[in-house]
C-alpha atoms as a PDB file:
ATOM      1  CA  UNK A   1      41.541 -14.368  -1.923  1.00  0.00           C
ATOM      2  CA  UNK A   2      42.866 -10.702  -2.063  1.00  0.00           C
ATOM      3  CA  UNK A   3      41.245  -7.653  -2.257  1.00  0.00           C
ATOM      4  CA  UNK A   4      40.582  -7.525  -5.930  1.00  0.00           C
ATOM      5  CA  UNK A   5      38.886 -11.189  -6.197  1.00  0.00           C
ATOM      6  CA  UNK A   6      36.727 -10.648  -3.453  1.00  0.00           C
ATOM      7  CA  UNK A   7      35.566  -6.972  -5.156  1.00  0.00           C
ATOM      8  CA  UNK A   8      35.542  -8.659  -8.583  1.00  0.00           C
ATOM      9  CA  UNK A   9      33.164 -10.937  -7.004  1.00  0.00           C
ATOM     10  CA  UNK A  10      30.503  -9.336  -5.001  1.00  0.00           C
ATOM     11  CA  UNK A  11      30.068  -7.155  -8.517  1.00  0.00           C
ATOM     12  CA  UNK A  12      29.075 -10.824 -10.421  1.00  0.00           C
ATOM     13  CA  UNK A  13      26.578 -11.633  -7.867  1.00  0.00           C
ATOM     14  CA  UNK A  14      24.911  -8.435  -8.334  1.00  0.00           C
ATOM     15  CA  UNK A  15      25.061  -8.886 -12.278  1.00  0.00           C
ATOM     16  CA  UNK A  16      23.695 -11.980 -11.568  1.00  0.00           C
ATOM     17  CA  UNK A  17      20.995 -10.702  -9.255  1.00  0.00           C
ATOM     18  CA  UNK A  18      19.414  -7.750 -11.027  1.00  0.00           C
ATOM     19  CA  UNK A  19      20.792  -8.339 -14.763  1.00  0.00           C
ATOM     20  CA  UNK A  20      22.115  -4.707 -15.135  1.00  0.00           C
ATOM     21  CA  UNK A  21      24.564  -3.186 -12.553  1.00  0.00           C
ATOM     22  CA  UNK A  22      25.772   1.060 -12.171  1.00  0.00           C
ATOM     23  CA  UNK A  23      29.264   1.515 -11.939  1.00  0.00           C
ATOM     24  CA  UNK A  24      28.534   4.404  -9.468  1.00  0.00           C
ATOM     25  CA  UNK A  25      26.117   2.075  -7.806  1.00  0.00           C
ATOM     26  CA  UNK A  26      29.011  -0.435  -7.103  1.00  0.00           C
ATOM     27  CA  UNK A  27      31.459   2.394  -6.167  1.00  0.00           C
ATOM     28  CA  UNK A  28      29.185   3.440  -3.346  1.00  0.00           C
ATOM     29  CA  UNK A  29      28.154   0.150  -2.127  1.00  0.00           C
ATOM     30  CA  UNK A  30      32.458  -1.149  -2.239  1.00  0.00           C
ATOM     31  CA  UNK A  31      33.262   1.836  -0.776  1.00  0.00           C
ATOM     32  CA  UNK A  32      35.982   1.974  -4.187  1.00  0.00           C
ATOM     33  CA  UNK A  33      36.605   4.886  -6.582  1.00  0.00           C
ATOM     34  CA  UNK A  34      34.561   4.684  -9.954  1.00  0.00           C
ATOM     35  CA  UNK A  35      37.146   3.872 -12.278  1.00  0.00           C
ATOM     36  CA  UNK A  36      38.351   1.085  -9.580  1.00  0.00           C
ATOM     37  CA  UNK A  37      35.102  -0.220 -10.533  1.00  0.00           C
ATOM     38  CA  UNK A  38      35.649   0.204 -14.035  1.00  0.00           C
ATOM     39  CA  UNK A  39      38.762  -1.525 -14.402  1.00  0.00           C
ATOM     40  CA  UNK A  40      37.111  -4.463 -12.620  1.00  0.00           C
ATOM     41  CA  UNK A  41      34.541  -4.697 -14.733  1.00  0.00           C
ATOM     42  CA  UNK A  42      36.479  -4.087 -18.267  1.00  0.00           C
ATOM     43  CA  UNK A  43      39.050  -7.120 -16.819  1.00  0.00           C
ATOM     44  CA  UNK A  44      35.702  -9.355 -16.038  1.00  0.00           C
ATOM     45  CA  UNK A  45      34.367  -8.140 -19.424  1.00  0.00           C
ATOM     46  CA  UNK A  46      37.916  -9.745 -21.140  1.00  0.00           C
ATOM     47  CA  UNK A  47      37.263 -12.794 -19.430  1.00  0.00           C
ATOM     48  CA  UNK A  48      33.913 -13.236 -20.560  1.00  0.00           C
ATOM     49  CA  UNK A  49      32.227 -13.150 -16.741  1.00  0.00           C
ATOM     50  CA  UNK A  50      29.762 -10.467 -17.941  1.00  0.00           C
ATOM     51  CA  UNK A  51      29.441  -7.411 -20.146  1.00  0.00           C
ATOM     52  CA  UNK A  52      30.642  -3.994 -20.391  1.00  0.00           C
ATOM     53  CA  UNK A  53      28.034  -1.299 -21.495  1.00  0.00           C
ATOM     54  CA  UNK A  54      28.031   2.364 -21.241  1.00  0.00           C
ATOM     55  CA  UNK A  55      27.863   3.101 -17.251  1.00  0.00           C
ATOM     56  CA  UNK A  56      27.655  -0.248 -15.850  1.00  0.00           C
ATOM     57  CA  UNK A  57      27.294  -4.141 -17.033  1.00  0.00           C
ATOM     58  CA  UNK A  58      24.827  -6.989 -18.219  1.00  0.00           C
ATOM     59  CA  UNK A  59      24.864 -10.432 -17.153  1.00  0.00           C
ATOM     60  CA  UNK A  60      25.481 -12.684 -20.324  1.00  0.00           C
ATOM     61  CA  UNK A  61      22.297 -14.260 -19.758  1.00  0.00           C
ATOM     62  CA  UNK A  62      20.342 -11.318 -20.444  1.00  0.00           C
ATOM     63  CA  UNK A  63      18.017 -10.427 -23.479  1.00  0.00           C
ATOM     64  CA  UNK A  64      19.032 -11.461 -27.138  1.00  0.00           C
ATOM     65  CA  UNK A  65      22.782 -12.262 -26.305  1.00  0.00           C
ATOM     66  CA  UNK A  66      21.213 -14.940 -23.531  1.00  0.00           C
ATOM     67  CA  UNK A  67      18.928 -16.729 -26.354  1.00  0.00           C
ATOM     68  CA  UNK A  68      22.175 -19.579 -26.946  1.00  0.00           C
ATOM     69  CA  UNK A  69      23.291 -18.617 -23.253  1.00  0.00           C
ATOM     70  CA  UNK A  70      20.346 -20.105 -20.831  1.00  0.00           C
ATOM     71  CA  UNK A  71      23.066 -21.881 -18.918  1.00  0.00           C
ATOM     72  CA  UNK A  72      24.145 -18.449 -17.670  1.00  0.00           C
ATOM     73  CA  UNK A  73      20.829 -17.425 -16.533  1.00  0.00           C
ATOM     74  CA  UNK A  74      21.442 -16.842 -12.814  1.00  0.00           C
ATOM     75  CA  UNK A  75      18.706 -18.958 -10.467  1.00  0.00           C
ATOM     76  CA  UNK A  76      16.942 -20.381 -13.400  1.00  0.00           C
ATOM     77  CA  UNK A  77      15.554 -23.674 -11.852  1.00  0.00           C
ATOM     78  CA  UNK A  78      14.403 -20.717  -9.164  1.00  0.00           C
ATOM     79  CA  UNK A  79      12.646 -18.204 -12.089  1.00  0.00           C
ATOM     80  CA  UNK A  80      11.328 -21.701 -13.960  1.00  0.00           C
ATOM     81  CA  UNK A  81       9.294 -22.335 -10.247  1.00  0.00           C
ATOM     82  CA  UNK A  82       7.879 -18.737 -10.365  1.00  0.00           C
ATOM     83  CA  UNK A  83       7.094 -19.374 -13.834  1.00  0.00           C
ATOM     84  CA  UNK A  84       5.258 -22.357 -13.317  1.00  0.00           C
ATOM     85  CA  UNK A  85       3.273 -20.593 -10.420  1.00  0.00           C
ATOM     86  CA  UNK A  86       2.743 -17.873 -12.682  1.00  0.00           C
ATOM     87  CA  UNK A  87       1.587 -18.969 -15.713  1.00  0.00           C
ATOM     88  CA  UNK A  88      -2.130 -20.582 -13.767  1.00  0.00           C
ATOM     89  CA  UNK A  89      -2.853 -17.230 -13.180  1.00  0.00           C
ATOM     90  CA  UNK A  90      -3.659 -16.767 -17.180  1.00  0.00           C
ATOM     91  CA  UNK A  91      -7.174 -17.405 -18.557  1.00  0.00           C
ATOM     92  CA  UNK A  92      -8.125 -18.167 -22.251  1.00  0.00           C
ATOM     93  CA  UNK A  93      -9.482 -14.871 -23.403  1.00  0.00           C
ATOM     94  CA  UNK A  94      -7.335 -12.265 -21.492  1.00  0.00           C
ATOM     95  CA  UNK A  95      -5.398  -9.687 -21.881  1.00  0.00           C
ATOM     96  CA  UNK A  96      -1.918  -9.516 -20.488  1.00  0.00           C
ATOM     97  CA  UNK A  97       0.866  -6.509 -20.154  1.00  0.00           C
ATOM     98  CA  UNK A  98       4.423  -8.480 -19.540  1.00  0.00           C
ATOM     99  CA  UNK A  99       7.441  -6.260 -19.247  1.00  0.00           C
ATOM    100  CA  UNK A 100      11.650  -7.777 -19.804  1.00  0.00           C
ATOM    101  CA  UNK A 101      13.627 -10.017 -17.901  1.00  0.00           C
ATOM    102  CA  UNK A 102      14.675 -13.659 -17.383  1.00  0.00           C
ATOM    103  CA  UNK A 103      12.016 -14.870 -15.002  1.00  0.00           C
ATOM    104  CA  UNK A 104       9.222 -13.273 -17.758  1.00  0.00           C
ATOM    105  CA  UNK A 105      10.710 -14.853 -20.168  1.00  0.00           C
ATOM    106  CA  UNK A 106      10.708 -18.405 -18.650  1.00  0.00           C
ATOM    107  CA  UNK A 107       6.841 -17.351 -17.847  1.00  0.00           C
ATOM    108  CA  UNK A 108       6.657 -16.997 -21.837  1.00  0.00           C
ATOM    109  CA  UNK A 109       8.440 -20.009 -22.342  1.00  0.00           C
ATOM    110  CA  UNK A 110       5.873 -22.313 -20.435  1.00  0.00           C
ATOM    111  CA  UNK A 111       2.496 -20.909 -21.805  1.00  0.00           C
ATOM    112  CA  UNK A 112       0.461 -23.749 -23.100  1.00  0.00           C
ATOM    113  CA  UNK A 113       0.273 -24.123 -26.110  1.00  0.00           C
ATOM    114  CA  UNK A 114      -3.138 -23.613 -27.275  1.00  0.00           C
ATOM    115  CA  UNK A 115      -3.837 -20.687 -24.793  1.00  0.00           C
ATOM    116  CA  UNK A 116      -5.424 -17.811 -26.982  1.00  0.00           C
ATOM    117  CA  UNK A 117      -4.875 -14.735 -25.118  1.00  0.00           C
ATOM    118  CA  UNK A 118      -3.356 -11.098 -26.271  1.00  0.00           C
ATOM    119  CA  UNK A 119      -0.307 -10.281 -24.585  1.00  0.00           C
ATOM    120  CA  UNK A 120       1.258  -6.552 -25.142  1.00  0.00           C
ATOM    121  CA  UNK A 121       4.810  -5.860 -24.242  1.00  0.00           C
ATOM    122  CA  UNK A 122       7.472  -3.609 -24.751  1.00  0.00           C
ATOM    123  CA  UNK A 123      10.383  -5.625 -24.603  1.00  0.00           C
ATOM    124  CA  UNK A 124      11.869  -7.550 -27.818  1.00  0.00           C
ATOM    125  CA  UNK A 125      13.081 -10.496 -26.290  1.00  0.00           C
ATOM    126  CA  UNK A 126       9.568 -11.487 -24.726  1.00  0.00           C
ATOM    127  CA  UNK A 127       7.633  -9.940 -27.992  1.00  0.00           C
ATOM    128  CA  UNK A 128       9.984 -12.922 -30.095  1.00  0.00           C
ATOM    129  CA  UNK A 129       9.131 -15.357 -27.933  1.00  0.00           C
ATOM    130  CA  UNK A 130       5.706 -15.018 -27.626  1.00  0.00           C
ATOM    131  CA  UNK A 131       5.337 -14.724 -31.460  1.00  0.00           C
ATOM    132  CA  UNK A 132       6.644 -18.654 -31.330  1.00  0.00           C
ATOM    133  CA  UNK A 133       2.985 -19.348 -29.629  1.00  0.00           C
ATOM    134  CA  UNK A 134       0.857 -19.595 -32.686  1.00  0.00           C
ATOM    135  CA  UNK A 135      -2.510 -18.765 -30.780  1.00  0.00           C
ATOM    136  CA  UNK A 136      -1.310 -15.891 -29.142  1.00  0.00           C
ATOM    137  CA  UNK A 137      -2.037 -12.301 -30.501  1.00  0.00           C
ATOM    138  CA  UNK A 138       1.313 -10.326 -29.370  1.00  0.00           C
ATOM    139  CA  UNK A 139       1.185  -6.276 -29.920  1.00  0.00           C
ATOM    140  CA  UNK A 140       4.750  -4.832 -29.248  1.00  0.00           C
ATOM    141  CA  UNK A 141       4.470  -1.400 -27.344  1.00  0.00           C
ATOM    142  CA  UNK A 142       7.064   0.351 -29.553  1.00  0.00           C
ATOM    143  CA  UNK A 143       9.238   3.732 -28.531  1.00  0.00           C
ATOM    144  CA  UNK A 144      13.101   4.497 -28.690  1.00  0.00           C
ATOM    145  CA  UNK A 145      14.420   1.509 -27.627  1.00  0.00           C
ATOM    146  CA  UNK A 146      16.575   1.493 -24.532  1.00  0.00           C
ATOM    147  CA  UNK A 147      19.814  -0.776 -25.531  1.00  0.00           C
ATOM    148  CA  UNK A 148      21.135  -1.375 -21.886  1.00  0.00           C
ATOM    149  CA  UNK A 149      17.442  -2.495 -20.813  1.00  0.00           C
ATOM    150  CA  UNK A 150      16.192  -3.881 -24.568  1.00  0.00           C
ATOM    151  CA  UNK A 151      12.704  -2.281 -24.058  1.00  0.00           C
ATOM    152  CA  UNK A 152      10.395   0.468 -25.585  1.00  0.00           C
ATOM    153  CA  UNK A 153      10.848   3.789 -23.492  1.00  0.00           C
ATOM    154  CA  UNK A 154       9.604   7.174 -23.874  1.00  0.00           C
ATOM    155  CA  UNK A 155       6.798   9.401 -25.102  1.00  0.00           C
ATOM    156  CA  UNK A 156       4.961   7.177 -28.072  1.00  0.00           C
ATOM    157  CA  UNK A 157       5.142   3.863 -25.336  1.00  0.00           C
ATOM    158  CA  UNK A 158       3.869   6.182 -22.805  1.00  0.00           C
ATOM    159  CA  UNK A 159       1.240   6.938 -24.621  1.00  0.00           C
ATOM    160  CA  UNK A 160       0.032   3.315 -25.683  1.00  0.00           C
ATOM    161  CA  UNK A 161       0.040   2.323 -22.539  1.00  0.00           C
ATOM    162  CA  UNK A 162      -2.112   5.339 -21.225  1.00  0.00           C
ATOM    163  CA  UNK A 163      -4.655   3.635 -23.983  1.00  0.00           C
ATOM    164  CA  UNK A 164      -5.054   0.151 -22.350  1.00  0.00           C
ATOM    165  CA  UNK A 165      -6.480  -1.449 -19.383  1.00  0.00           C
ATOM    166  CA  UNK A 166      -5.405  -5.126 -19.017  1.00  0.00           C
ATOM    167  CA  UNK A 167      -6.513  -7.943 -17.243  1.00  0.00           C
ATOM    168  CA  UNK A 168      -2.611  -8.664 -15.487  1.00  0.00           C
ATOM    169  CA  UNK A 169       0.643  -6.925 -15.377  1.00  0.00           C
ATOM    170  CA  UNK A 170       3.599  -9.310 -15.131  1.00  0.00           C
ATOM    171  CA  UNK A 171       5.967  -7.235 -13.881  1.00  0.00           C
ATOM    172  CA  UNK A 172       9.620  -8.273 -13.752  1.00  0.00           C
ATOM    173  CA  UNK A 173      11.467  -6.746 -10.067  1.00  0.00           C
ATOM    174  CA  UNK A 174      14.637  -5.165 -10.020  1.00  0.00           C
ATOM    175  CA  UNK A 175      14.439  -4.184  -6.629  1.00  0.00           C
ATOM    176  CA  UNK A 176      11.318  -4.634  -3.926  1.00  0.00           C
ATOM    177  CA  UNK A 177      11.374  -3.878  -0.557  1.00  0.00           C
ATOM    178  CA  UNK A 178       8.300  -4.370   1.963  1.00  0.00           C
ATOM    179  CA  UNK A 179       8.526  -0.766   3.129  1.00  0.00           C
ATOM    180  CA  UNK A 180       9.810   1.202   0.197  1.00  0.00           C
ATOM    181  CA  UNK A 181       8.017  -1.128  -2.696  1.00  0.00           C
ATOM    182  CA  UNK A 182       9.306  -1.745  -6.069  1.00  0.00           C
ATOM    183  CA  UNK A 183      12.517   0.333  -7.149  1.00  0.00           C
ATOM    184  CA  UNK A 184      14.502   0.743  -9.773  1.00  0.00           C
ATOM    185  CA  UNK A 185      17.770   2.985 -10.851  1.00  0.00           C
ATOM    186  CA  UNK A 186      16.970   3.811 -14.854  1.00  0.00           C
ATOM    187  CA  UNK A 187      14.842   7.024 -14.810  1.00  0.00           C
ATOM    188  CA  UNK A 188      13.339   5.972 -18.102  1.00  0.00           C
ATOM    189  CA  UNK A 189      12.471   2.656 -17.121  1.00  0.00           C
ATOM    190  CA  UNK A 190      11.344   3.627 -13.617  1.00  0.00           C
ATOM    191  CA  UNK A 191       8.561   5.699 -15.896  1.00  0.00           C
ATOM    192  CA  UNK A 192       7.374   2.971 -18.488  1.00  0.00           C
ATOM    193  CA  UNK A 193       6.651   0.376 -15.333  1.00  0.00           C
ATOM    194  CA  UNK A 194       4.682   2.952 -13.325  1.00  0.00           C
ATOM    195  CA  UNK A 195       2.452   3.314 -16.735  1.00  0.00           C
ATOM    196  CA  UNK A 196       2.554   0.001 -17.095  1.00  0.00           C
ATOM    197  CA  UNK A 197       1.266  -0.823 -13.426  1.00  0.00           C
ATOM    198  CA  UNK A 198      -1.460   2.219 -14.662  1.00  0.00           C
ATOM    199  CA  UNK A 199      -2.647   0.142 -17.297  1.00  0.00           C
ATOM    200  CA  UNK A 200      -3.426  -3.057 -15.784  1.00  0.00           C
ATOM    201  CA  UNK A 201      -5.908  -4.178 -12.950  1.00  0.00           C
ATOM    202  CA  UNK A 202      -3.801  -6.130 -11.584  1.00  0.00           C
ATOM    203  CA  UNK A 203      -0.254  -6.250 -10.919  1.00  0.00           C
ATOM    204  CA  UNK A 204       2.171  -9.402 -10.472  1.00  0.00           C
ATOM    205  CA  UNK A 205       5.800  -9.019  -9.226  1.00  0.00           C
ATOM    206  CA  UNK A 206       7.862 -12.175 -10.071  1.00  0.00           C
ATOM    207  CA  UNK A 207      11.335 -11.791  -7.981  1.00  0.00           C
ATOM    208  CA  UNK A 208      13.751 -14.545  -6.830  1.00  0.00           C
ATOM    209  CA  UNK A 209      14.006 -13.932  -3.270  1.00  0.00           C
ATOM    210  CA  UNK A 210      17.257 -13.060  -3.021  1.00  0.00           C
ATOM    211  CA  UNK A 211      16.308  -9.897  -4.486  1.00  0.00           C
ATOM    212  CA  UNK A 212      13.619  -8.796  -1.441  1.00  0.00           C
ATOM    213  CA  UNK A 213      14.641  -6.496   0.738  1.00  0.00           C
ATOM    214  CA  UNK A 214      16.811  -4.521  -1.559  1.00  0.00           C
ATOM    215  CA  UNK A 215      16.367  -0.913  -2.716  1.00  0.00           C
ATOM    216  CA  UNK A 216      16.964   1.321  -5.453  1.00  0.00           C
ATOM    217  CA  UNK A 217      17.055   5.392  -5.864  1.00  0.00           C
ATOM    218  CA  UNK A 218      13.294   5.484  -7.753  1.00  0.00           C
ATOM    219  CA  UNK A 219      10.392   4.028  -6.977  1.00  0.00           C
ATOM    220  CA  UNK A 220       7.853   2.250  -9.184  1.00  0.00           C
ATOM    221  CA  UNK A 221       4.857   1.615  -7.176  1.00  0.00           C
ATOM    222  CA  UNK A 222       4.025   0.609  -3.465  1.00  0.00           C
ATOM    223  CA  UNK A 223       4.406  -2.748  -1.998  1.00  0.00           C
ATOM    224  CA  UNK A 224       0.394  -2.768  -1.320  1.00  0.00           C
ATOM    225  CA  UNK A 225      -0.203  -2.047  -5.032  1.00  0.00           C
ATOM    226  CA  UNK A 226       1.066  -5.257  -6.013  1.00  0.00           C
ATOM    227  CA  UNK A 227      -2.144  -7.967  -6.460  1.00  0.00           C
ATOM    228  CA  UNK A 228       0.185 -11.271  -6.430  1.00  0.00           C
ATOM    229  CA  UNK A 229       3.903 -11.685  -5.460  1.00  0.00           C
ATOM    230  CA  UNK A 230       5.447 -14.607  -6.486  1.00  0.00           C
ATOM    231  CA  UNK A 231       8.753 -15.873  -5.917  1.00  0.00           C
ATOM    232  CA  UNK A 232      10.357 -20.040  -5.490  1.00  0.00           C
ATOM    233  CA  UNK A 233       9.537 -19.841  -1.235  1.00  0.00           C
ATOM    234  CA  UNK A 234       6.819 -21.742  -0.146  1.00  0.00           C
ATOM    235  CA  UNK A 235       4.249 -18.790   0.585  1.00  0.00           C
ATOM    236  CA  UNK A 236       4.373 -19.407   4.361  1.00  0.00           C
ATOM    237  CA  UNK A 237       7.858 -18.735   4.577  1.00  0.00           C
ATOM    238  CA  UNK A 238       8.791 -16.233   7.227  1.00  0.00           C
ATOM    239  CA  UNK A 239      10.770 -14.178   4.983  1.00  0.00           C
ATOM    240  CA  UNK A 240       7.746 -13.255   2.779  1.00  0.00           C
ATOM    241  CA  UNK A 241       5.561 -12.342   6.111  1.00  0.00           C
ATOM    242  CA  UNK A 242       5.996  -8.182   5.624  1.00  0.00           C
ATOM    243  CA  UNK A 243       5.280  -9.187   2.266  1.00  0.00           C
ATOM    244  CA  UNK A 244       2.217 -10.823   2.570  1.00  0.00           C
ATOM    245  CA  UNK A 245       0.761  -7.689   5.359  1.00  0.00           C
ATOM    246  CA  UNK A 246       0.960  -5.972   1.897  1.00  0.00           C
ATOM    247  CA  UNK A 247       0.038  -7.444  -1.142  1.00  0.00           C
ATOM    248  CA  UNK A 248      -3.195  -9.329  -1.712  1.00  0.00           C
ATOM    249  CA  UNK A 249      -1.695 -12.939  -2.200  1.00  0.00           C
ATOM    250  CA  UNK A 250       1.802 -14.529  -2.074  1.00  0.00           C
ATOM    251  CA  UNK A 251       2.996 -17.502  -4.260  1.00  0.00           C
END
């Protein structure tokens, strides 16, 4: 495998991992130029391996172009176990703050049918899906909408969000690290999930493990302000032990 293949590679596992990749992120972290990256990624994009957007890539899997796509959904026997952990943590009668991403969205996908709870959320792809739960009352937290991360962003989501207090925040994890917490690299995302964690009374980070111990440039919240983590491992596993000297509970 030359040089290219093996470069071409690590970037789909991290398109896989955290659904959105930087091209200056990868440069750094191959140790390549930025438009060595580039021309990776606009060859993979031609091939169909992932997606090109403005400054980095998506995973195919990802938000409304992933609806027909579930196949491509990286680790999704893995986010279906954290989704079936996750969903006995919601009570008829509450009220629940859910950001984006694929392990959420398998969460949505396996609420019970009769629950009657009110969920708010500011991404599109969970606000559809929960509006195909007839018992549910879903209240989209609207904003300029980012395109690369298909959510609600800015001053008028800000400000619903300063307005709430729910019962749970399911809280989709880009990045989490025992000593530097939750991260992420999009400014404007990096400030809805902080008011988002703000608005709840308890927060929930659902992460495959493959994604602890990683790190991003901005961070979100501590690792000790995070109620429940939940990932596939059985919760004694030694790999969640920093994790569990932090958060309340481990799933």
């Amino acid at each position: 495998m030359g040089k290219k293949d093996k470069r071409q590679d690590w970037i789909l596992r991290e398109v896989h991992l955290h659904n959105r990749v930087q091209l200056q992120d990868l440069a750094v972290q191959l140790g390549v130029s930025v438009d060595t990256v580039r021309r990776d990624i606009k060859e993979m994009d031609t091939r169909g391996d992932l997606k090109q957007v403005h400054g980095g890539a998506v995973a195919n899997g990802f938000g409304f172009e992933g609806k027909e796509n579930r196949k491509e959904v990286y680790a999704l026997q893995n986010k279906r176990l954290i989704a079936q952990k996750a969903v006995r943590l919601i009570k008829e009668g509450q009220i629940i703050l859910i950001s984006g991403g694929t392990t959420n969205l398998e969460l949505v996908r396996q609420l019970p049918p009769k629950l009657e709870a009110t969920f708010f959320t500011p991404s599109l792809t969970i606000a559809l899906e929960l509006l195909l739960h007839p018992n549910l009352e879903v209240i989209f937290i609207g904003g300029k909408l980012s395109k690369a991360a298909q959510v609600a962003v800015g001053g008028a989501a800000l400000h619903t969000l300063s307005s709430i207090k729910t019962d749970w925040c399911f809280l989709g994890t880009g990045y989490l690290d025992a000593a530097e917490g939750l991260t992420e690299f999009d400014w404007e995302v990096v400030q809805m999930k902080k008011a988002m964690v703000k608005a709840s009374h308890r927060l929930v980070s659902l992460t495959i493990s493959e994604k602890l111990n990683s790190v991003q440039r901005y961070r979100i919240c501590r690792t000790s302000d995070i109620h429940t983590l939940i990932t596939e491992c059985d919760p004694e596993d030694p790999l969640l032990a920093p994790y569990r000297q932090h958060t309340q509970q481990v799933m």
